[in-house]
Every structure is written in C-alpha cells, then in structure tokens.
N, C-alpha and C. Protein backbone atom coordinates (compact mmCIF):
# COMPACT_ATOMS: atom_id res chain seq x y z
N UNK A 1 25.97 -1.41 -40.50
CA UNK A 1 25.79 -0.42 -39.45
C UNK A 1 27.09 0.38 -39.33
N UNK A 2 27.01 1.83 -39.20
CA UNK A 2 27.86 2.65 -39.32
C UNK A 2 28.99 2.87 -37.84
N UNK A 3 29.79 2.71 -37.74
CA UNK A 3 30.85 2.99 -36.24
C UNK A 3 30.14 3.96 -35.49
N UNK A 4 29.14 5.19 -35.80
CA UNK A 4 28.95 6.11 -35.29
C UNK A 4 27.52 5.43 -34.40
N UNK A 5 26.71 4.86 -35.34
CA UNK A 5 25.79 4.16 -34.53
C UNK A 5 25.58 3.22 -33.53
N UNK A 6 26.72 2.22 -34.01
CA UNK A 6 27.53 1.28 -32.98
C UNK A 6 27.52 1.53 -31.74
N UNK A 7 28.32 2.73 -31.87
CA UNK A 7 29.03 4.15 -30.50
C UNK A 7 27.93 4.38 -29.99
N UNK A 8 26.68 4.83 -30.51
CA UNK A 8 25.07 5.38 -29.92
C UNK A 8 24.66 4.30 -29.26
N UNK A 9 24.52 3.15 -30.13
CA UNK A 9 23.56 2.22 -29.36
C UNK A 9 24.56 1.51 -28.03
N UNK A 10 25.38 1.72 -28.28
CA UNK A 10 26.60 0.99 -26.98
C UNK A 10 26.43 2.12 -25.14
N UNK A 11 26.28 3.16 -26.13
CA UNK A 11 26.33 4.33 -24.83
C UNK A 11 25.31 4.41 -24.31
N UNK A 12 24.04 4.28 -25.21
CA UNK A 12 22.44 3.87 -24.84
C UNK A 12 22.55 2.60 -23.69
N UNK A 13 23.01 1.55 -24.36
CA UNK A 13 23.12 0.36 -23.25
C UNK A 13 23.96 0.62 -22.07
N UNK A 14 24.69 1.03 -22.41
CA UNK A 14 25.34 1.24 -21.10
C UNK A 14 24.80 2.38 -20.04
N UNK A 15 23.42 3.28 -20.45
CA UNK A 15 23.32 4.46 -19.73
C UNK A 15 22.07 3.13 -19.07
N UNK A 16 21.05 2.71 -19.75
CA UNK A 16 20.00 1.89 -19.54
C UNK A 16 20.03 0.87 -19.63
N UNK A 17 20.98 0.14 -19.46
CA UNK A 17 20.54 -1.72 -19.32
C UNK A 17 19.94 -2.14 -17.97
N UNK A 18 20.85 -1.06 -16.46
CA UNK A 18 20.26 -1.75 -15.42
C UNK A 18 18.95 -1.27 -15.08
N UNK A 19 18.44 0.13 -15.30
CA UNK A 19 17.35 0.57 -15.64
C UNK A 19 16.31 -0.06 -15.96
N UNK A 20 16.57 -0.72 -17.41
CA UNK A 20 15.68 -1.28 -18.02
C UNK A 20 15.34 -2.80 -17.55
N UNK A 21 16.46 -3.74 -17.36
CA UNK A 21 16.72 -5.04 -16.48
C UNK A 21 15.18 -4.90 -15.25
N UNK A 22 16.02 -3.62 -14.81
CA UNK A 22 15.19 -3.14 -13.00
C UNK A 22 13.95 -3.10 -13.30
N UNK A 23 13.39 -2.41 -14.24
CA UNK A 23 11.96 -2.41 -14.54
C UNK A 23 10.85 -3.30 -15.13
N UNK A 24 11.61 -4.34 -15.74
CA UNK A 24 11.39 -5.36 -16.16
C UNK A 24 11.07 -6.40 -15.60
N UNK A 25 11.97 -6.49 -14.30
CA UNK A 25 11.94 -7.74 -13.37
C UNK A 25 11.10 -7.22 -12.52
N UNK A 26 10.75 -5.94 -12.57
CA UNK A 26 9.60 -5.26 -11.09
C UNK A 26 8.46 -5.27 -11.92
N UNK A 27 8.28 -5.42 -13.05
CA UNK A 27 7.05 -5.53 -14.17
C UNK A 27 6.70 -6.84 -14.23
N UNK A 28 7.47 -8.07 -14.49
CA UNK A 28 7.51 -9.24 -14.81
C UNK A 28 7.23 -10.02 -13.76
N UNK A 29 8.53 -9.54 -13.21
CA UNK A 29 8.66 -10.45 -11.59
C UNK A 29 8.93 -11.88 -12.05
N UNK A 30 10.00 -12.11 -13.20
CA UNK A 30 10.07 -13.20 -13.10
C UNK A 30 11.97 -13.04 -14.15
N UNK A 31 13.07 -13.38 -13.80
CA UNK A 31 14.31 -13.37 -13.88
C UNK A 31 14.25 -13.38 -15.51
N UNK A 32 13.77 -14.33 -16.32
CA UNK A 32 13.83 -14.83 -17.57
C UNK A 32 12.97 -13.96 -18.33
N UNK A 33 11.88 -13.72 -17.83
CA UNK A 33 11.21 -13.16 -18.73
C UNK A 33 11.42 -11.24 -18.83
N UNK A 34 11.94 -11.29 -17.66
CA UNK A 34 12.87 -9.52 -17.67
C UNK A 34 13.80 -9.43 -18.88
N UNK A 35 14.46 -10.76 -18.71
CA UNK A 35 15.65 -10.93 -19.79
C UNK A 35 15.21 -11.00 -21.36
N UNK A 36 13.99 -11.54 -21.52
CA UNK A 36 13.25 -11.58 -22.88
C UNK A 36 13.01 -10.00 -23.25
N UNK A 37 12.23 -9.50 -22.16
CA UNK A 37 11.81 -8.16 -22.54
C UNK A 37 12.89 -7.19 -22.72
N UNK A 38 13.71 -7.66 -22.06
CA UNK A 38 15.46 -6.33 -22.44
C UNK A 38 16.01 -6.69 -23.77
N UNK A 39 15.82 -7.76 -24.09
CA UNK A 39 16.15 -8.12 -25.13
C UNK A 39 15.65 -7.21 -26.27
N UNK A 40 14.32 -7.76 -26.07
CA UNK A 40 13.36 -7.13 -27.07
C UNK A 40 13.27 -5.36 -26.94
N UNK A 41 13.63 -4.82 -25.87
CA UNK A 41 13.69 -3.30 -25.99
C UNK A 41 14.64 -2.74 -26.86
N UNK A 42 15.99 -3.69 -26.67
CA UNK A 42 17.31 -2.48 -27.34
C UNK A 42 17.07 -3.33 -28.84
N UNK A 43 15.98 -4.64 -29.39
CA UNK A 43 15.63 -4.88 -30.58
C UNK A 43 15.39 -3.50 -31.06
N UNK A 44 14.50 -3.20 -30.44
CA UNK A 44 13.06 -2.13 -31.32
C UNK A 44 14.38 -0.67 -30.94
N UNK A 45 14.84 -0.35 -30.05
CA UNK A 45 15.84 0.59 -30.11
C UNK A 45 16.90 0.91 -31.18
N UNK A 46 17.36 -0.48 -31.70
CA UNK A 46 18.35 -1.10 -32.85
C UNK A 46 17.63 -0.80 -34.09
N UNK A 47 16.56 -1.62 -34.33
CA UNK A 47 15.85 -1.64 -35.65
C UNK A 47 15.59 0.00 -35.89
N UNK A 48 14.35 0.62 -34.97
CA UNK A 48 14.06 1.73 -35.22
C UNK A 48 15.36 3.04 -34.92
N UNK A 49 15.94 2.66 -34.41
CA UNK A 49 17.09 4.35 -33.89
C UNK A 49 16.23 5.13 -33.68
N UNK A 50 15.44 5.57 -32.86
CA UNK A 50 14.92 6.48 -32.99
C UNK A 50 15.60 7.97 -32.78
N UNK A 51 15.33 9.30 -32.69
CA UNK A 51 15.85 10.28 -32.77
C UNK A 51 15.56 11.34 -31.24
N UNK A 52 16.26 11.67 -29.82
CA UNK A 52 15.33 12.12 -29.10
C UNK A 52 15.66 13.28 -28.88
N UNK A 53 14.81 14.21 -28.72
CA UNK A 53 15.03 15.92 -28.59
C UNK A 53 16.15 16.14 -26.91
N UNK A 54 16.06 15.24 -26.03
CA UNK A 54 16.73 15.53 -24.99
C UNK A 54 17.00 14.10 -23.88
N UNK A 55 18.25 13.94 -23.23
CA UNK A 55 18.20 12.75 -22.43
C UNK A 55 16.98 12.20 -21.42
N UNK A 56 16.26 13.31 -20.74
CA UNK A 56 14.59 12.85 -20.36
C UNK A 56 13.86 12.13 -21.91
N UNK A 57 13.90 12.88 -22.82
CA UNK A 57 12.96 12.15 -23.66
C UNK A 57 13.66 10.71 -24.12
N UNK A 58 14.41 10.69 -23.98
CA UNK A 58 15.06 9.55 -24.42
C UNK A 58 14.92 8.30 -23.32
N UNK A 59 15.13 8.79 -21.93
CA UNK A 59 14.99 7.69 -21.12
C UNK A 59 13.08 7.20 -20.92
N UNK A 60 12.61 8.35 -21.01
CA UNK A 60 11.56 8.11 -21.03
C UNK A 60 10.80 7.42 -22.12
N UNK A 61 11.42 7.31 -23.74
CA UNK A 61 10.97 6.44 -24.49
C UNK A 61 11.77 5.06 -24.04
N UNK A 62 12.71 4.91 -23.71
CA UNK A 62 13.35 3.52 -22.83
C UNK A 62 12.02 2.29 -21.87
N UNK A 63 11.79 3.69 -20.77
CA UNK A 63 10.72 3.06 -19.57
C UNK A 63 9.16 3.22 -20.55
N UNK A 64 8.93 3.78 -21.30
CA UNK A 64 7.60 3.56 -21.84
C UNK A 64 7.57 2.23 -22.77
N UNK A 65 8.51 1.99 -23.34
CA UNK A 65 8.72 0.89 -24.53
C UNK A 65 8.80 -0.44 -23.02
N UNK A 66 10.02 -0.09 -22.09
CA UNK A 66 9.94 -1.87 -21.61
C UNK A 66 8.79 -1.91 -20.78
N UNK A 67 8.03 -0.83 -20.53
CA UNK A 67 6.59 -1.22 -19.88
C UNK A 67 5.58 -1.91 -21.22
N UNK A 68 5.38 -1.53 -21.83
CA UNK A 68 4.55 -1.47 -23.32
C UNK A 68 5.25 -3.08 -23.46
N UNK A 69 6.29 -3.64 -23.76
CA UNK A 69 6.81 -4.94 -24.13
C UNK A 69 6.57 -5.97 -22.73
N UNK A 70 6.72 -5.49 -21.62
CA UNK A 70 6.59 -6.22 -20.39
C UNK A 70 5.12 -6.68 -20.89
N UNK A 71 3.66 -5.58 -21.02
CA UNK A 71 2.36 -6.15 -20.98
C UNK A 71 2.09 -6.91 -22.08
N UNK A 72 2.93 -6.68 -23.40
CA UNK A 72 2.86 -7.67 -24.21
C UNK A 72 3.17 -9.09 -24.40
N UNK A 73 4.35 -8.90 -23.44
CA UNK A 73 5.11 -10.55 -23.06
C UNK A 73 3.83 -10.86 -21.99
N UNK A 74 3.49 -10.33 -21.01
CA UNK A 74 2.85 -11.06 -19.94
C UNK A 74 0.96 -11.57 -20.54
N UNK A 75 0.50 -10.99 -21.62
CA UNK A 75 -0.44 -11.10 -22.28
C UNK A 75 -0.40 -12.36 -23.56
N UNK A 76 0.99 -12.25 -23.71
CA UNK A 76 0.69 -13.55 -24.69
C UNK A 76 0.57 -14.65 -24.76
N UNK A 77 -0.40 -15.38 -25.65
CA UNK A 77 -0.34 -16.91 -25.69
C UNK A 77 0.68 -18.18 -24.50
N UNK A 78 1.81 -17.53 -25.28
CA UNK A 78 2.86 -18.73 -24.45
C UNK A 78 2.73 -18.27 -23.11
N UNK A 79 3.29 -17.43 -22.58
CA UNK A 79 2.36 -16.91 -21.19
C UNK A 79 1.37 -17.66 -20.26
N UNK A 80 0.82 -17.12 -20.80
CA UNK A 80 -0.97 -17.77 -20.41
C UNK A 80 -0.32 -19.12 -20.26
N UNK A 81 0.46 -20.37 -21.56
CA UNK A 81 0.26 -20.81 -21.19
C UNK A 81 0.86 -21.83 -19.69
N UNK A 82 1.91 -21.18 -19.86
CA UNK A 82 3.51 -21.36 -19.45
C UNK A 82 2.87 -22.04 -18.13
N UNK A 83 3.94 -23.12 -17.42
CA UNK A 83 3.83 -23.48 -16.30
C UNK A 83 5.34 -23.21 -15.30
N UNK A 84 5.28 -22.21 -14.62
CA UNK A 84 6.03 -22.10 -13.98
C UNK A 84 7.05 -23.61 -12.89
N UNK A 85 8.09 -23.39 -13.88
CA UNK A 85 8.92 -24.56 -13.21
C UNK A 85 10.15 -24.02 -12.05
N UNK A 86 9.79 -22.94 -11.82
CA UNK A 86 10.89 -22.37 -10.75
C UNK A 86 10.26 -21.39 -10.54
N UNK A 87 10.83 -21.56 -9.03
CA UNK A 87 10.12 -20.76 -8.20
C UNK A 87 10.92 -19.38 -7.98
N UNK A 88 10.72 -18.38 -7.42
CA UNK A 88 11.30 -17.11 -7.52
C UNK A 88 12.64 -17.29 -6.49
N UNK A 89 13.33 -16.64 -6.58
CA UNK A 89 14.57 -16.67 -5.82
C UNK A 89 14.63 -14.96 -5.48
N UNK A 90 14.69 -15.14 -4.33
CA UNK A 90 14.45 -12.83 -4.15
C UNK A 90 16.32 -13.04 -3.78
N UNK A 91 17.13 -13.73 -3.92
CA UNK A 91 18.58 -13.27 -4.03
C UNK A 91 18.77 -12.94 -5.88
N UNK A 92 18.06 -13.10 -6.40
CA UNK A 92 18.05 -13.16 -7.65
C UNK A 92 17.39 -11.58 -8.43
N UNK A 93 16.68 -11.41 -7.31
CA UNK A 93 15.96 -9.79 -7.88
C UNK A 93 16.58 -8.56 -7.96
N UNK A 94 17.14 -8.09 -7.74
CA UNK A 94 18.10 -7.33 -8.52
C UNK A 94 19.60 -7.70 -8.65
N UNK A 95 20.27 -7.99 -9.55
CA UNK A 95 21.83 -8.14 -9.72
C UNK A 95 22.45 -6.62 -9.67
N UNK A 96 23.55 -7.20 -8.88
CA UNK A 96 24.43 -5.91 -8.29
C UNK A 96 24.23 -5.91 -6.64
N UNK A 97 23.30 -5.88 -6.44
CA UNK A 97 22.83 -5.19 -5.13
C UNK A 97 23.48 -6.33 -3.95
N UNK A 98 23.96 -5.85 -2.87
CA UNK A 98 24.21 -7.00 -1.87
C UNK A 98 23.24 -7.49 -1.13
N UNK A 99 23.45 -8.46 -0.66
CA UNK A 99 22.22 -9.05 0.22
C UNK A 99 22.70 -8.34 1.55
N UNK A 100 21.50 -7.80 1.98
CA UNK A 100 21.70 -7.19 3.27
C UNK A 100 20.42 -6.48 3.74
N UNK A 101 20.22 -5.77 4.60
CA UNK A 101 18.68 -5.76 5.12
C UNK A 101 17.55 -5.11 3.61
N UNK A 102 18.14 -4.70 2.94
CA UNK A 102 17.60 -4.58 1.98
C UNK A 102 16.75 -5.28 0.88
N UNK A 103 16.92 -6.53 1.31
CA UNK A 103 16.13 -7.66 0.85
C UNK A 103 14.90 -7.75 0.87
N UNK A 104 14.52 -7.48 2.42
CA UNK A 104 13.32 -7.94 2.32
C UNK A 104 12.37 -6.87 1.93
N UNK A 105 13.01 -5.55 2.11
CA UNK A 105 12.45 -4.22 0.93
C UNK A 105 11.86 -4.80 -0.46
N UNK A 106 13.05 -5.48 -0.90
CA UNK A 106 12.50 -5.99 -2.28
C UNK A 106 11.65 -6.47 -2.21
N UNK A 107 11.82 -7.95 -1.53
CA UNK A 107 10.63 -8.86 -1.45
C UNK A 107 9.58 -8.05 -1.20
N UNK A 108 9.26 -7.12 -0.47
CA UNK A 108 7.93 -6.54 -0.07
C UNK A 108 7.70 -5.71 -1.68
N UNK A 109 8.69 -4.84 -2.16
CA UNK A 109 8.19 -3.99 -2.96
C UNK A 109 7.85 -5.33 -4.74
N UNK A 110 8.28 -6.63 -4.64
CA UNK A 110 7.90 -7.15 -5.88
C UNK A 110 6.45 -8.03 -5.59
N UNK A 111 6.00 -7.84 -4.08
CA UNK A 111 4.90 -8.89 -3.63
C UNK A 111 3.78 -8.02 -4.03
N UNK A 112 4.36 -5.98 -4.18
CA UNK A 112 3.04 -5.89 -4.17
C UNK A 112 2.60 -5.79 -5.77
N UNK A 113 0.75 -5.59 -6.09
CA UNK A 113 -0.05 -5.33 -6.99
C UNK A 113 1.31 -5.04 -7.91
N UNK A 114 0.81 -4.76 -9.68
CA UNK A 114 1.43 -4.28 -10.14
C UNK A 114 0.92 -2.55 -10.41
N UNK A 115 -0.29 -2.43 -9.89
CA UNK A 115 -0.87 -1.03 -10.26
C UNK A 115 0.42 -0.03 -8.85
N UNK A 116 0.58 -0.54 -8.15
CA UNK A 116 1.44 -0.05 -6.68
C UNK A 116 3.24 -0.09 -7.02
N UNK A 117 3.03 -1.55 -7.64
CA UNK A 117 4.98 -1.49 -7.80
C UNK A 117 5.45 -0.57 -9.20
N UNK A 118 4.77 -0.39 -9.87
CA UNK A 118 5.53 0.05 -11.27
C UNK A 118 5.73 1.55 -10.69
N UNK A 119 4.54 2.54 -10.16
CA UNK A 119 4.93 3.82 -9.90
C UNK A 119 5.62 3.73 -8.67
N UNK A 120 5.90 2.41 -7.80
CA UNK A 120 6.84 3.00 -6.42
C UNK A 120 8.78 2.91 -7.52
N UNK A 121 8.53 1.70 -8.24
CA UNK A 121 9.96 1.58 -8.85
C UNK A 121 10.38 2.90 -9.39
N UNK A 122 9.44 3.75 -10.48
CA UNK A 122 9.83 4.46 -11.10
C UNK A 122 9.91 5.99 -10.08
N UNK A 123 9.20 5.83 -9.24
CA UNK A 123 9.69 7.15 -7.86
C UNK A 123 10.66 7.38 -6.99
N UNK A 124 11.27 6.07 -6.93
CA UNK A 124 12.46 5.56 -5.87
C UNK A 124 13.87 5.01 -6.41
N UNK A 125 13.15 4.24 -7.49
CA UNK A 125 14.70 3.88 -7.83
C UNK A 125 14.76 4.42 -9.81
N UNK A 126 13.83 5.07 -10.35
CA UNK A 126 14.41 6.14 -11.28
C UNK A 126 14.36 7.72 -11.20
N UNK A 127 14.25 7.79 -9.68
CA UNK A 127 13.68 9.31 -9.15
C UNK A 127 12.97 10.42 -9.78
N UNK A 128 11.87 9.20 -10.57
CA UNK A 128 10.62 10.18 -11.91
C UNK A 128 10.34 11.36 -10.74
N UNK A 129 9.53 12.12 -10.89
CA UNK A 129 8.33 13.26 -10.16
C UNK A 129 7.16 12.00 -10.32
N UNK A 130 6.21 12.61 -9.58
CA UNK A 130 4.92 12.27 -9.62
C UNK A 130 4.29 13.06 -11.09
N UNK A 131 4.57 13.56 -11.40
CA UNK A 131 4.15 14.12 -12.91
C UNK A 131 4.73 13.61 -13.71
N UNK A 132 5.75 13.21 -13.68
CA UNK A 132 6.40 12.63 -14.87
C UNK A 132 6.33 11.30 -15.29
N UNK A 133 5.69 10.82 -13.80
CA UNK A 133 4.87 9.08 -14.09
C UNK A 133 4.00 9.05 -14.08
N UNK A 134 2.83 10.34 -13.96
CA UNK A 134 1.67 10.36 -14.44
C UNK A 134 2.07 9.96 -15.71
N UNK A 135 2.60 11.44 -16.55
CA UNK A 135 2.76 11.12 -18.02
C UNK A 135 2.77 9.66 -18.88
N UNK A 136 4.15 9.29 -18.28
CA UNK A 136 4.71 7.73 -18.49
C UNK A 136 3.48 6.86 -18.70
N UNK A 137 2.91 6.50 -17.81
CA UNK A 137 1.71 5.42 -17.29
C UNK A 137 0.50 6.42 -17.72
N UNK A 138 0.26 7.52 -18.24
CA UNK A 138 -0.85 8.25 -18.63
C UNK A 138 -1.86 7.70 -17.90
N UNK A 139 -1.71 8.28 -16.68
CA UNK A 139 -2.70 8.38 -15.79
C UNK A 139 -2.83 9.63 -15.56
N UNK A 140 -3.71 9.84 -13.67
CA UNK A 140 -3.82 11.60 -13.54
C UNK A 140 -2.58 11.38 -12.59
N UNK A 141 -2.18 12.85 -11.93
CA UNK A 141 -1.20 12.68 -10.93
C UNK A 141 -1.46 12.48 -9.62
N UNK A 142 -3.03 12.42 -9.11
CA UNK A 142 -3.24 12.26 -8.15
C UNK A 142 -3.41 10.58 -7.67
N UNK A 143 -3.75 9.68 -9.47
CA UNK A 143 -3.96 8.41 -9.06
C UNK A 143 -2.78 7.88 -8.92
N UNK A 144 -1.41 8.36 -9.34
CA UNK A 144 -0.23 8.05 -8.77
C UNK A 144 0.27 8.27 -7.59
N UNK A 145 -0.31 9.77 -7.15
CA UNK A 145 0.37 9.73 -5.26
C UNK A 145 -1.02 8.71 -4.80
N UNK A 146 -2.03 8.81 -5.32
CA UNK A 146 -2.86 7.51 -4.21
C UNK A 146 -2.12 5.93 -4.20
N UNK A 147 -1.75 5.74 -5.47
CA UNK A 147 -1.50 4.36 -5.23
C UNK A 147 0.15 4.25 -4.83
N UNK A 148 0.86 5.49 -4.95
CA UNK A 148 2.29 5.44 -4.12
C UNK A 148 1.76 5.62 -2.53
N UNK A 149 1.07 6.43 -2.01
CA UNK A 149 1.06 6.20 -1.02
C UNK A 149 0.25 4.99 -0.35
N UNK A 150 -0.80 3.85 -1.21
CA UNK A 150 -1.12 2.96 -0.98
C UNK A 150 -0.09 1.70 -0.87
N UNK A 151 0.60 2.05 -1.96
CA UNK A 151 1.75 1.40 -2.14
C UNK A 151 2.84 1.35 -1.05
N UNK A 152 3.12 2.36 -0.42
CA UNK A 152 4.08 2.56 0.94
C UNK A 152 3.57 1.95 2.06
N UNK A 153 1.77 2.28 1.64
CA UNK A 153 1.40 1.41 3.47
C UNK A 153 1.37 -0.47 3.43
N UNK A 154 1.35 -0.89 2.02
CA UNK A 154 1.70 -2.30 2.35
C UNK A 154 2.56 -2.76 2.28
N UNK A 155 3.82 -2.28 2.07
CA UNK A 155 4.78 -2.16 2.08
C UNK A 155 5.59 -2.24 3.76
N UNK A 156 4.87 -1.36 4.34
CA UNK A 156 5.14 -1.20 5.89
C UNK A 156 4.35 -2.00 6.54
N UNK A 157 3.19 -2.66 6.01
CA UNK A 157 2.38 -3.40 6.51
C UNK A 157 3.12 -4.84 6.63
N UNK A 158 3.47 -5.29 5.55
CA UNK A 158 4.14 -6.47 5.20
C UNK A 158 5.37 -6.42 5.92
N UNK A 159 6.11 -5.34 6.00
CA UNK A 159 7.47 -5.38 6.57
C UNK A 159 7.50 -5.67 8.04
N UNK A 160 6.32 -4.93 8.93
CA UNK A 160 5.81 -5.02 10.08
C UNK A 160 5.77 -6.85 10.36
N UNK A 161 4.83 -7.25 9.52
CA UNK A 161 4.57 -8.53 9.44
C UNK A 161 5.99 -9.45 9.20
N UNK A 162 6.56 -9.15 8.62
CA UNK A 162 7.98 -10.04 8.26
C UNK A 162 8.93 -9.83 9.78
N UNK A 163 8.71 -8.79 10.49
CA UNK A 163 9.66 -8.73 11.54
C UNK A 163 8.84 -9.40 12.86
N UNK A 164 7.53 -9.23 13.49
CA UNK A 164 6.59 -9.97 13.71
C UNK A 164 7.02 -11.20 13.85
N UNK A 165 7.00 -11.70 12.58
CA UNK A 165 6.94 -13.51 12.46
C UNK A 165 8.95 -13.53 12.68
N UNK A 166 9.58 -13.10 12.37
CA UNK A 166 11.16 -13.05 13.16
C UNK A 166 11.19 -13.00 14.64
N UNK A 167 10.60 -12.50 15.15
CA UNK A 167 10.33 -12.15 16.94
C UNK A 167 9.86 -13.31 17.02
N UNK A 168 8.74 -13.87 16.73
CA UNK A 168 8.18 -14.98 17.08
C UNK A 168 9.10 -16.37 17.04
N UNK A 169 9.64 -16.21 15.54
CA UNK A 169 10.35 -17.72 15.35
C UNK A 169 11.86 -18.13 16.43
C-alpha cells in the first residue's frame, strides 16, 4: 500500500469513525456488534478504495455501506443464534458524550423501532435533510417526515413517562 493511500484511508477514519461507531450502535444497539460492523466498513473501504465525486458522496457511501453491513450482521446465522450474555449498559451508548441529562434522550432514542431510530439518528445527529435520507434508506420523503415525526412523539411519550415514574419514586 502506497503512503498516499495510507494518508486517504487515515483522513477517511478520522473524518468517520465516530459517525460510523454512532450509527452502528443506533442500528445494532448492541456495543460489540457496532464494533464488528465498523470494522467491517473501513474492511470494504480498504479492500475496495473506492473513488467519490464529492465529500456528500463520500459520506454518504460511508452511512449506506454501515447500514447495508449492520442488516447483514443482524440477519446472520450466528445472530439468530447468539444468546445475549450482557445486558445493555446506556452509559456505554455513545463514547465521548458525558453523562448528563442527556442520557435518558439516548435511552429513549435507542428503545425506539428501528424503522423511527435510523432516520431520527441520521436528522439530528448527521444533520441529513429529509431528502437526503429519503435517498440513503430509498424510501419516499414523506415516509421519512412520518416516521420522524412518529419517531419524536415516542420519544416525548417515553420521556414524559421516565420523569412521571421520577416524581413518583
């Protein structure tokens, strides 16, 4: 491998690792298996190099590939058959971030559906358009503002509920 490519794929990781990490663990929802799938993204990034006309197209082949590898890891054999020996830790869901009221944001935004969390992640914390995660997820753009804004009300629903049961206890 040539110094010049080295330099590419290093600046690539460093523009998208937490990106990709972030989307992975909001795809997965599970610490290890985010880590499998990042793995396996900057594989197929490495092997293939691909070539991209502009930094959108480029991040956007990033989030299309670790979605595409997320449903493949969560579809396969070992998967299916896997028995979960640990339980989730939500101090564990995003690295970097401090613990602080922001937590239980997470917790709410990884509890919900995955048809609801993948387009709230990619609206909020990769600041796509609603068109541009149509594209991504090749859907229409309207079934993305329905399920973002479905997505926001359980979100507030649950949060309601988490403060609720705090008053009470």
């Amino acid at each position: 491998m040539k110094t010049r490519e080295k330099e590419e794929i290093l600046g690539c990781y460093k523009r998208y690792n937490d990106m990709i990490y972030k989307l992975a663990w909001a795809y997965c929802k599970d610490k290890y298996q985010a880590e499998d799938a990042f793995q396996e993204v900057f594989f197929k990034y490495m092997k293939y190099h691909p070539r991209f006309k502009s930094p959108e197209h480029e991040k956007a082949w990033f989030i299309r590939t670790t979605i595409n590898v997320c449903k493949n890891l969560l579809k396969s054999k070992w998967n299916r058959d896997m028995v979960q020996l640990q339980e989730w830790d939500a101090d564990d869901a995003f690295p970097g971030d401090t613990k602080d009221a922001f937590d239980s944001l997470k917790a709410a935004i990884l509890d919900l559906p995955e048809k609801y969390r993948i387009p709230i992640h990619l609206y909020y914390y990769e600041e796509y358009s609603v068109r541009e995660i149509a594209q991504l997820l090749r859907k229409s753009e309207s079934t993305i503002q329905t399920q973002l804004q479905r997505g926001r009300e359980k979100i507030k629903r649950q949060l309601e509920r988490s403060e609720e049961d705090a008053i009470r206890a």
